[in-house]
PDB file of N, CA and C in Angstrom:
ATOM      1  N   UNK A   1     -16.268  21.520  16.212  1.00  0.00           N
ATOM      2  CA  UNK A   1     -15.558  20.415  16.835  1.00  0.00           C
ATOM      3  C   UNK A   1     -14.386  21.002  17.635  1.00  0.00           C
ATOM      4  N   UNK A   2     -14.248  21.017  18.867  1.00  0.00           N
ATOM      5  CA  UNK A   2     -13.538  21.695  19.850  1.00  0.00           C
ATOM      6  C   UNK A   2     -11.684  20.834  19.811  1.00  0.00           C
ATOM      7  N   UNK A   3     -12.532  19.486  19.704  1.00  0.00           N
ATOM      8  CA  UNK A   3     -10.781  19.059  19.170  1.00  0.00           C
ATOM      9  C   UNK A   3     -10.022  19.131  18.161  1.00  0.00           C
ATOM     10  N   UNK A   4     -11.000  19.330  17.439  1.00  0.00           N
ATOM     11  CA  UNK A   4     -10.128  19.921  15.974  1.00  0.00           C
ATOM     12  C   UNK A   4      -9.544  21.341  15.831  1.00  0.00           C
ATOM     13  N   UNK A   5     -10.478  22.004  16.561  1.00  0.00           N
ATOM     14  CA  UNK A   5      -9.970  23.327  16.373  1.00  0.00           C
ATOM     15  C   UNK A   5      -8.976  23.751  17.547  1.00  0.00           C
ATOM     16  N   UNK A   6      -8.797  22.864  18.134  1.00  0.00           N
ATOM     17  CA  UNK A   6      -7.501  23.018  19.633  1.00  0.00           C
ATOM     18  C   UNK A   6      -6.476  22.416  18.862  1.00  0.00           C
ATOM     19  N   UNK A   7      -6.710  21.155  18.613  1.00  0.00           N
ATOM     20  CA  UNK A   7      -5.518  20.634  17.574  1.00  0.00           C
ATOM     21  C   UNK A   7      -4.804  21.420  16.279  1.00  0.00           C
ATOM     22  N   UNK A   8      -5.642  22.922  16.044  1.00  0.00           N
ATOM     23  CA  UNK A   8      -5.180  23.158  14.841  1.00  0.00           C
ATOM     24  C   UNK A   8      -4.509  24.744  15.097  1.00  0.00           C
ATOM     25  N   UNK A   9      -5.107  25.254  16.702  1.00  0.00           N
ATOM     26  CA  UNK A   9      -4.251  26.035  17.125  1.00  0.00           C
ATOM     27  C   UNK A   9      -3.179  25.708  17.656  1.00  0.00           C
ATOM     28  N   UNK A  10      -3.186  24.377  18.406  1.00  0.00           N
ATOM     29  CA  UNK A  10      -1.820  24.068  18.424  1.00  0.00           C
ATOM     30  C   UNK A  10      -0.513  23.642  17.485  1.00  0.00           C
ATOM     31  N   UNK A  11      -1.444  23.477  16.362  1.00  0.00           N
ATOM     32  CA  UNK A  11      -0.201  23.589  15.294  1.00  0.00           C
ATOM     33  C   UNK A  11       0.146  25.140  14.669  1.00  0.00           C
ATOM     34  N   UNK A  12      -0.588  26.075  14.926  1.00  0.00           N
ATOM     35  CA  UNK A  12      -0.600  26.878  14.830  1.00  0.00           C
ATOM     36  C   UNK A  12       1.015  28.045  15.745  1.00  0.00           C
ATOM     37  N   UNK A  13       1.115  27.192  16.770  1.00  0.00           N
ATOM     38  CA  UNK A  13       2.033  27.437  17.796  1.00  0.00           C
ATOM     39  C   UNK A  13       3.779  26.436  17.619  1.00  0.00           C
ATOM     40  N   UNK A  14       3.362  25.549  16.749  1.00  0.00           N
ATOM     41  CA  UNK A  14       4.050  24.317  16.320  1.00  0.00           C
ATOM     42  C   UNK A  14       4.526  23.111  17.477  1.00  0.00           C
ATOM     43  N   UNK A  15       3.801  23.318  17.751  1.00  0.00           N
ATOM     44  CA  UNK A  15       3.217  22.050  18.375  1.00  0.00           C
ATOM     45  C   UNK A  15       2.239  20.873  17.487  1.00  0.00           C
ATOM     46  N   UNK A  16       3.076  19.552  17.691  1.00  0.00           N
ATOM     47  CA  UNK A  16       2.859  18.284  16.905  1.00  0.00           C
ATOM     48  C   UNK A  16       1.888  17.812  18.037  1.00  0.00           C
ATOM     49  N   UNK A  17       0.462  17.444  17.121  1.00  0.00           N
ATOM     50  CA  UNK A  17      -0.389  16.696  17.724  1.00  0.00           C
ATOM     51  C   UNK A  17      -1.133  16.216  16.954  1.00  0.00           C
ATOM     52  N   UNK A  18      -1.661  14.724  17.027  1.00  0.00           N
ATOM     53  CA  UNK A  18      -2.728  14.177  16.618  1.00  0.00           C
ATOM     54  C   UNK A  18      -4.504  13.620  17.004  1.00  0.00           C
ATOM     55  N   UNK A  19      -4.940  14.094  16.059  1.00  0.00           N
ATOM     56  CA  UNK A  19      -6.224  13.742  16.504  1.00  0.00           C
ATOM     57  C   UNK A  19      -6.500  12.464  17.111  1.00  0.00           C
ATOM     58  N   UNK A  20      -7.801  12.233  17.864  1.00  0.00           N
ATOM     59  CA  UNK A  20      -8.331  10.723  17.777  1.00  0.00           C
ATOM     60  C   UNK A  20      -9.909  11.574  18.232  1.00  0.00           C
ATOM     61  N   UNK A  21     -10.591   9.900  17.949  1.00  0.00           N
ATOM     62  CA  UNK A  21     -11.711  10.311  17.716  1.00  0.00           C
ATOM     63  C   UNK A  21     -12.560  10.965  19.467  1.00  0.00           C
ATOM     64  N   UNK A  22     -12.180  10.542  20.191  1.00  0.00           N
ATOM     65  CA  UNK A  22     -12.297  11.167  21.608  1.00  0.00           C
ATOM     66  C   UNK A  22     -11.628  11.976  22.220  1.00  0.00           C
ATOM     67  N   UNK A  23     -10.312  12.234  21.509  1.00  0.00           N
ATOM     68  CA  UNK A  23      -9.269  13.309  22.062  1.00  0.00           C
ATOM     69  C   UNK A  23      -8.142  13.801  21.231  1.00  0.00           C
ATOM     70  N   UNK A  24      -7.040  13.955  22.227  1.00  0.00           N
ATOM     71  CA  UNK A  24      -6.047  13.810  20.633  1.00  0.00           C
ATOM     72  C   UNK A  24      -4.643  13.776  21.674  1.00  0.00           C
ATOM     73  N   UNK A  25      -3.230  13.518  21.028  1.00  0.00           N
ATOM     74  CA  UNK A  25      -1.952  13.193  21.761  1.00  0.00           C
ATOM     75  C   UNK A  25      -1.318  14.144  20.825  1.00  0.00           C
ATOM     76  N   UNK A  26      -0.593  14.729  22.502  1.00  0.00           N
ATOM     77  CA  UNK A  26      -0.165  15.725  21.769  1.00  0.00           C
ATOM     78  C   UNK A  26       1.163  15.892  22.579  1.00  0.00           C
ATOM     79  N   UNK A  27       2.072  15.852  21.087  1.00  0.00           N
ATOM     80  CA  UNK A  27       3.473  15.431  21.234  1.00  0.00           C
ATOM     81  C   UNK A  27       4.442  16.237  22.054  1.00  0.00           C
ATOM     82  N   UNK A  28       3.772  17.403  21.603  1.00  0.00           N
ATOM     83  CA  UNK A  28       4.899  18.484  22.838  1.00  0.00           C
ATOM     84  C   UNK A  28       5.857  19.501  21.523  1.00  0.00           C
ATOM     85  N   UNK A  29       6.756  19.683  22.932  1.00  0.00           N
ATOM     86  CA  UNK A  29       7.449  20.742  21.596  1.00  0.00           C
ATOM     87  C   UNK A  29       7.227  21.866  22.715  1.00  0.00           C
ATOM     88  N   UNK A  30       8.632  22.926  21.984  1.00  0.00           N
ATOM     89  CA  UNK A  30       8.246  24.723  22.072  1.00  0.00           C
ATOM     90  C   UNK A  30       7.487  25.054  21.494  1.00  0.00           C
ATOM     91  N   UNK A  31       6.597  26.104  21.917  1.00  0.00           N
ATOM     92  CA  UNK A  31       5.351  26.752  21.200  1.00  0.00           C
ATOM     93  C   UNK A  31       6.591  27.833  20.974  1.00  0.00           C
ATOM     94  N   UNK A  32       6.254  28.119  19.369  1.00  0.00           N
ATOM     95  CA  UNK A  32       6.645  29.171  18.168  1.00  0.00           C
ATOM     96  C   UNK A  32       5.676  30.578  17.937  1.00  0.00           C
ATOM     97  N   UNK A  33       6.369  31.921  17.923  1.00  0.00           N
ATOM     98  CA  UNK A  33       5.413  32.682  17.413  1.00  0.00           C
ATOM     99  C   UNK A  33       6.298  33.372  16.715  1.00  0.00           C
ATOM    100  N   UNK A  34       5.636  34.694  16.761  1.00  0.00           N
ATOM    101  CA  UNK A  34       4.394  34.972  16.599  1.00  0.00           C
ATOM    102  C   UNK A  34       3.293  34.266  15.807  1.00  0.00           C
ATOM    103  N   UNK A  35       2.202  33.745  16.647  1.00  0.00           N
ATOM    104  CA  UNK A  35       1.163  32.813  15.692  1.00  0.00           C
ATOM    105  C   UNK A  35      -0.061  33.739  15.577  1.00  0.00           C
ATOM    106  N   UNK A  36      -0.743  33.048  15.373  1.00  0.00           N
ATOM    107  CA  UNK A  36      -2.538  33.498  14.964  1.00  0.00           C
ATOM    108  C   UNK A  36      -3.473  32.379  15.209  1.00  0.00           C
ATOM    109  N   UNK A  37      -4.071  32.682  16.242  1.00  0.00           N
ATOM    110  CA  UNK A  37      -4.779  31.563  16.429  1.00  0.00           C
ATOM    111  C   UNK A  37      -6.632  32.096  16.598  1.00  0.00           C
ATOM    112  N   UNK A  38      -7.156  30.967  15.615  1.00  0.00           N
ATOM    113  CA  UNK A  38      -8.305  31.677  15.679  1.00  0.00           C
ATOM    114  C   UNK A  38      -9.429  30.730  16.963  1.00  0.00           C
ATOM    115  N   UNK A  39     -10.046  31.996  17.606  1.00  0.00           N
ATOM    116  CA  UNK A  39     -10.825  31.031  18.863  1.00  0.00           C
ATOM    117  C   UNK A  39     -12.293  30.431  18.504  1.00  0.00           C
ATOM    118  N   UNK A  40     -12.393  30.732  17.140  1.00  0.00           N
ATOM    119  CA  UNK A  40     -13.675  29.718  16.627  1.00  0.00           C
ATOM    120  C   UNK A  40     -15.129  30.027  17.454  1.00  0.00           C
ATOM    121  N   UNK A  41     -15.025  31.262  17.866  1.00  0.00           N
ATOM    122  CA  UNK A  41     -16.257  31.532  18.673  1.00  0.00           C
ATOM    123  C   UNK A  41     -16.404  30.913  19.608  1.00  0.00           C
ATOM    124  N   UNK A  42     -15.411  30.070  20.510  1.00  0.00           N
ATOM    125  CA  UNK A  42     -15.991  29.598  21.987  1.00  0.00           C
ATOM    126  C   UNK A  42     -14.701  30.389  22.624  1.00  0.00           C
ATOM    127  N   UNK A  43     -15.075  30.784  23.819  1.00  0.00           N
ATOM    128  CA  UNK A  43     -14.376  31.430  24.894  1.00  0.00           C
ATOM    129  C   UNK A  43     -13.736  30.766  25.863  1.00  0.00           C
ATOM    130  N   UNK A  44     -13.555  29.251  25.364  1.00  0.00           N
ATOM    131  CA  UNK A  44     -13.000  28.571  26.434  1.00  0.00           C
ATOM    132  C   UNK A  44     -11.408  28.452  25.507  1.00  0.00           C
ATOM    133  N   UNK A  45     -11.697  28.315  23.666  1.00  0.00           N
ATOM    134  CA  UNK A  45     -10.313  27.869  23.579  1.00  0.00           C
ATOM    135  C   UNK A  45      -9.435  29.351  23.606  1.00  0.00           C
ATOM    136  N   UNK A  46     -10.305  30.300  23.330  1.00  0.00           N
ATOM    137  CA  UNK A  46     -10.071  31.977  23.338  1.00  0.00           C
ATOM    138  C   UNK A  46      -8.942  31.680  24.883  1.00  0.00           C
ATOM    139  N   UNK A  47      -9.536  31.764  25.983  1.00  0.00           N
ATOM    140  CA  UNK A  47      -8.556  31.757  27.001  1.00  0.00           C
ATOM    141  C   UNK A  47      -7.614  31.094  26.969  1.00  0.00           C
ATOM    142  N   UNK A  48      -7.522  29.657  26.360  1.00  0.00           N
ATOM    143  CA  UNK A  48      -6.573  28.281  26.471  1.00  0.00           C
ATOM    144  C   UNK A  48      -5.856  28.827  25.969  1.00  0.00           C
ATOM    145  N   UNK A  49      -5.415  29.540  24.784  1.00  0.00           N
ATOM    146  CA  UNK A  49      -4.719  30.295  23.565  1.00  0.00           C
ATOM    147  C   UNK A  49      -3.953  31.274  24.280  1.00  0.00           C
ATOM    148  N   UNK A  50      -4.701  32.271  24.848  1.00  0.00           N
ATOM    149  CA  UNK A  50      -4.595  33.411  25.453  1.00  0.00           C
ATOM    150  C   UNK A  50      -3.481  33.112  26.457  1.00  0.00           C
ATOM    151  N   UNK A  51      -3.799  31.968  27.290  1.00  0.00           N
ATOM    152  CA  UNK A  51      -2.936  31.184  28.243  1.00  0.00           C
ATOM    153  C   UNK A  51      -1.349  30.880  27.829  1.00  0.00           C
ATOM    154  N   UNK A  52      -1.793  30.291  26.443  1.00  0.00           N
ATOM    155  CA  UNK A  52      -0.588  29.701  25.493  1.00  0.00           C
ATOM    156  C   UNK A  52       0.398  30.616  25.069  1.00  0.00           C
ATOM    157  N   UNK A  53      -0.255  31.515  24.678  1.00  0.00           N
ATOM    158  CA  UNK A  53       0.624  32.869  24.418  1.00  0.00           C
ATOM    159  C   UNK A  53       1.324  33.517  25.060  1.00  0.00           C
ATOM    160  N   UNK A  54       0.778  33.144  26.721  1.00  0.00           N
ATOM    161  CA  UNK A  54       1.604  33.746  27.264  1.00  0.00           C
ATOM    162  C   UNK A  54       3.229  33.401  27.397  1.00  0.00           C
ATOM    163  N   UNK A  55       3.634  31.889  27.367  1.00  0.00           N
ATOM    164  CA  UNK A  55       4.262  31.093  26.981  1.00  0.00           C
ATOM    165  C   UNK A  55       4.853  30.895  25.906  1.00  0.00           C
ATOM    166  N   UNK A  56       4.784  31.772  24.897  1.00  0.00           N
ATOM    167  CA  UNK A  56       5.301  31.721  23.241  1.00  0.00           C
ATOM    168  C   UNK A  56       5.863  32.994  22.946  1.00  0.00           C
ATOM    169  N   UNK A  57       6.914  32.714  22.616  1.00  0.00           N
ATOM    170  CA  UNK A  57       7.664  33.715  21.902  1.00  0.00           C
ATOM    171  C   UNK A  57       7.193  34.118  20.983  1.00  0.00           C
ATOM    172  N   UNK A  58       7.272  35.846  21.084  1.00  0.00           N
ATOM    173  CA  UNK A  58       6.927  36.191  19.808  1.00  0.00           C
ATOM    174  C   UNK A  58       4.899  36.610  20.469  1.00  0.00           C
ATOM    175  N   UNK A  59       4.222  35.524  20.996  1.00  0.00           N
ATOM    176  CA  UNK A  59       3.179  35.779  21.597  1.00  0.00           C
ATOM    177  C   UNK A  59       2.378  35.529  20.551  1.00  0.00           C
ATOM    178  N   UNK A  60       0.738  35.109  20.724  1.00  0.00           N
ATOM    179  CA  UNK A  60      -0.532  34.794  19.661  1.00  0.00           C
ATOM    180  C   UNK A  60      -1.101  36.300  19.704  1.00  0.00           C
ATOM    181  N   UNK A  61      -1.902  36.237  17.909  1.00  0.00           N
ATOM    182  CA  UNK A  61      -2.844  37.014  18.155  1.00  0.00           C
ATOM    183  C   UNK A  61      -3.782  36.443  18.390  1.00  0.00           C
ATOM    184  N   UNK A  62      -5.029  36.664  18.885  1.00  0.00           N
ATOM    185  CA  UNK A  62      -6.707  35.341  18.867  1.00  0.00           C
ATOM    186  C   UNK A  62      -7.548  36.483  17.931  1.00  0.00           C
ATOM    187  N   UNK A  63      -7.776  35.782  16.907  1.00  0.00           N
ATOM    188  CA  UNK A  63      -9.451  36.104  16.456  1.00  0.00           C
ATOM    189  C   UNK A  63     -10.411  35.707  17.286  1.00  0.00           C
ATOM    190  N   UNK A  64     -11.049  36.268  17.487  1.00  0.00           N
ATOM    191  CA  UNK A  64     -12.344  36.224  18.235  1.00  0.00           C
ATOM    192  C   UNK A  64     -11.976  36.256  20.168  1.00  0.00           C
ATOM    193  N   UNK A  65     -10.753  36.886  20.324  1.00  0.00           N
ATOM    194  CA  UNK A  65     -10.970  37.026  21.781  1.00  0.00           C
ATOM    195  C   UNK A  65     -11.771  37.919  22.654  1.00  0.00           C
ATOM    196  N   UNK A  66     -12.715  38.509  21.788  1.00  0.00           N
ATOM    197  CA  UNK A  66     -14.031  38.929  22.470  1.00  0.00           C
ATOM    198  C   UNK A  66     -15.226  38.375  23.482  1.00  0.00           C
ATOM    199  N   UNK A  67     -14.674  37.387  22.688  1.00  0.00           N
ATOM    200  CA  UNK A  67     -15.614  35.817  23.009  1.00  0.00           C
ATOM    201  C   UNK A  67     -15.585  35.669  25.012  1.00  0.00           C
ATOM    202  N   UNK A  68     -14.316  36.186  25.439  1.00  0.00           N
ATOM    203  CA  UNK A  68     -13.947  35.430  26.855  1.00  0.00           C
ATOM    204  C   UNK A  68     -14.953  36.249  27.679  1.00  0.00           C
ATOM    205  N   UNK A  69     -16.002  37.466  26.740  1.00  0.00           N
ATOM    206  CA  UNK A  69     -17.117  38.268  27.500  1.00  0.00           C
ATOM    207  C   UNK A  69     -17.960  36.987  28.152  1.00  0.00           C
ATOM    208  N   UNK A  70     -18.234  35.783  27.601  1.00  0.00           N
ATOM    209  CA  UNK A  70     -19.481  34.998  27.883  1.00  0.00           C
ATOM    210  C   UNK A  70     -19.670  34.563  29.027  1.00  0.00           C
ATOM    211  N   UNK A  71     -17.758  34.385  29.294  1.00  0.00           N
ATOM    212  CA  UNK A  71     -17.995  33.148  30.930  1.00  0.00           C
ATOM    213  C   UNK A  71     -16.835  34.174  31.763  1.00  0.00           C
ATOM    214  N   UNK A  72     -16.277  35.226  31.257  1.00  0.00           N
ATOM    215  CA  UNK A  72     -15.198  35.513  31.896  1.00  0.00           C
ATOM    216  C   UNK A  72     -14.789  37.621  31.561  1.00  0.00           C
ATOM    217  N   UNK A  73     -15.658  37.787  31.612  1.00  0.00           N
ATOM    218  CA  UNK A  73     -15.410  39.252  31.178  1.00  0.00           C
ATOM    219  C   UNK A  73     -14.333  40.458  31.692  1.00  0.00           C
ATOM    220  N   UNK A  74     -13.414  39.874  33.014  1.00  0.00           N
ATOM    221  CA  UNK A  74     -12.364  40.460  33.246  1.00  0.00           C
ATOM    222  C   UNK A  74     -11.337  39.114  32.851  1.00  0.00           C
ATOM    223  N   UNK A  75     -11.122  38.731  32.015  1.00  0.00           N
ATOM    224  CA  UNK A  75      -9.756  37.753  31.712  1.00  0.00           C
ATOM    225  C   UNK A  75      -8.790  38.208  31.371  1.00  0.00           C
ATOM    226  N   UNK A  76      -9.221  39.456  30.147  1.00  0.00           N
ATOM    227  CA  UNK A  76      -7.996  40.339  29.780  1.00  0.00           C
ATOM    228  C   UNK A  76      -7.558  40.983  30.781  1.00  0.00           C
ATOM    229  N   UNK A  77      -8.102  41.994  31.623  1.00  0.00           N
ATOM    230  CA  UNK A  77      -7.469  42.451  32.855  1.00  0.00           C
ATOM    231  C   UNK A  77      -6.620  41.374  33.623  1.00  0.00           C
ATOM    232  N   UNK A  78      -7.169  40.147  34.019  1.00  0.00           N
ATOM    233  CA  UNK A  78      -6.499  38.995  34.724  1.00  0.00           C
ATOM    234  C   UNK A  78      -5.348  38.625  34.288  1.00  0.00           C
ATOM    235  N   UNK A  79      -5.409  38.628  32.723  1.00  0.00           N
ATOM    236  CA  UNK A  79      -4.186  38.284  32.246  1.00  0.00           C
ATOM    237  C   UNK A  79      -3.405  39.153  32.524  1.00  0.00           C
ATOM    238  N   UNK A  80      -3.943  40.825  32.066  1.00  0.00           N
ATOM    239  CA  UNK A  80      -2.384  41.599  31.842  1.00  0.00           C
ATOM    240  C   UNK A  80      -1.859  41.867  33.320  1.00  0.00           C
ATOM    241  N   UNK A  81      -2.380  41.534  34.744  1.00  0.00           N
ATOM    242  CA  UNK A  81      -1.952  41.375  36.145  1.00  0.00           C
ATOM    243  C   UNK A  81      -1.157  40.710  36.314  1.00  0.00           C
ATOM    244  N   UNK A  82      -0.985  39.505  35.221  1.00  0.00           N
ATOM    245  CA  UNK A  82      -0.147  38.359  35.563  1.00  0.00           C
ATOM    246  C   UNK A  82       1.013  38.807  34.654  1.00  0.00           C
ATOM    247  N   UNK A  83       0.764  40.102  33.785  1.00  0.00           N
ATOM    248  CA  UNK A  83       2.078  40.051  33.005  1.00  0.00           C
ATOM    249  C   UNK A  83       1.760  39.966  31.368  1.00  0.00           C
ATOM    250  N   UNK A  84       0.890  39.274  31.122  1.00  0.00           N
ATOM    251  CA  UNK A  84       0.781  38.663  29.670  1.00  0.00           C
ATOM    252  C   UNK A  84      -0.484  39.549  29.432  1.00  0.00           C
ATOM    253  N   UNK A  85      -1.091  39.597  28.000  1.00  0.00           N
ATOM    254  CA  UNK A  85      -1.826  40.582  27.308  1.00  0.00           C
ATOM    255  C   UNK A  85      -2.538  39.601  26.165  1.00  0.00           C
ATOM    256  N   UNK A  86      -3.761  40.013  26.107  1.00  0.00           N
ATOM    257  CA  UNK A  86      -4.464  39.574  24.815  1.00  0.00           C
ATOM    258  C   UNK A  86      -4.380  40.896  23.790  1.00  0.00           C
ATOM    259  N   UNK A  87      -3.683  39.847  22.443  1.00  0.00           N
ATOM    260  CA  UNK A  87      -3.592  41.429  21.327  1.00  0.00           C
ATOM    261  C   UNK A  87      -5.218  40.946  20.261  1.00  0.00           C
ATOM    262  N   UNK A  88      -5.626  41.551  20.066  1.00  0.00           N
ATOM    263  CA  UNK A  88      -6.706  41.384  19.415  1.00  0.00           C
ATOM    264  C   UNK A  88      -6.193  41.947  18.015  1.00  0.00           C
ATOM    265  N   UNK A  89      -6.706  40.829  16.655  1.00  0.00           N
ATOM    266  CA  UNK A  89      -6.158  41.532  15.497  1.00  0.00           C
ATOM    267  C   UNK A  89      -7.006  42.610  14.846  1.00  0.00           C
TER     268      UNK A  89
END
């Protein structure tokens, strides 16, 4: 379930959000780190995270940011161009 597991990296970052059954509201806030956010085997929330981190103090680690091979196999390079880095744990 892609919203659950976005909703639960974003608390992960501390960011307040709630589910609903089609989406979810999500309250806002500074994203907090150093976090850990796991990408649940899809490569889309792997990047979203990856994205997020760049933005968070302290910065995410992602489990499973291997994953961004499927749809995106230079992302890590892309990222660290822009400055920001995927740390893999």
């Amino acid at each position: 379930d892609r919203i659950a597991r976005t909703a639960v990296g974003l608390r992960a970052l501390g960011i307040a959000v709630e589910e609903q059954p089609d989406g979810m509201v999500i309250q806002g806030g500074q994203p907090h780190g150093p976090a850990t956010v796991d990408g649940a085997g899809d490569h889309r929330l792997v990047m979203a995270f990856a994205v997020a981190g760049a933005a968070t103090p302290g910065g995410v680690v992602l489990d499973g940011a291997d994953e961004v091979a499927t749809s995106y196999p230079a992302f890590p390079d892309t990222l660290a161009a822009l400055g920001a880095g995927v740390e893999r744990p």
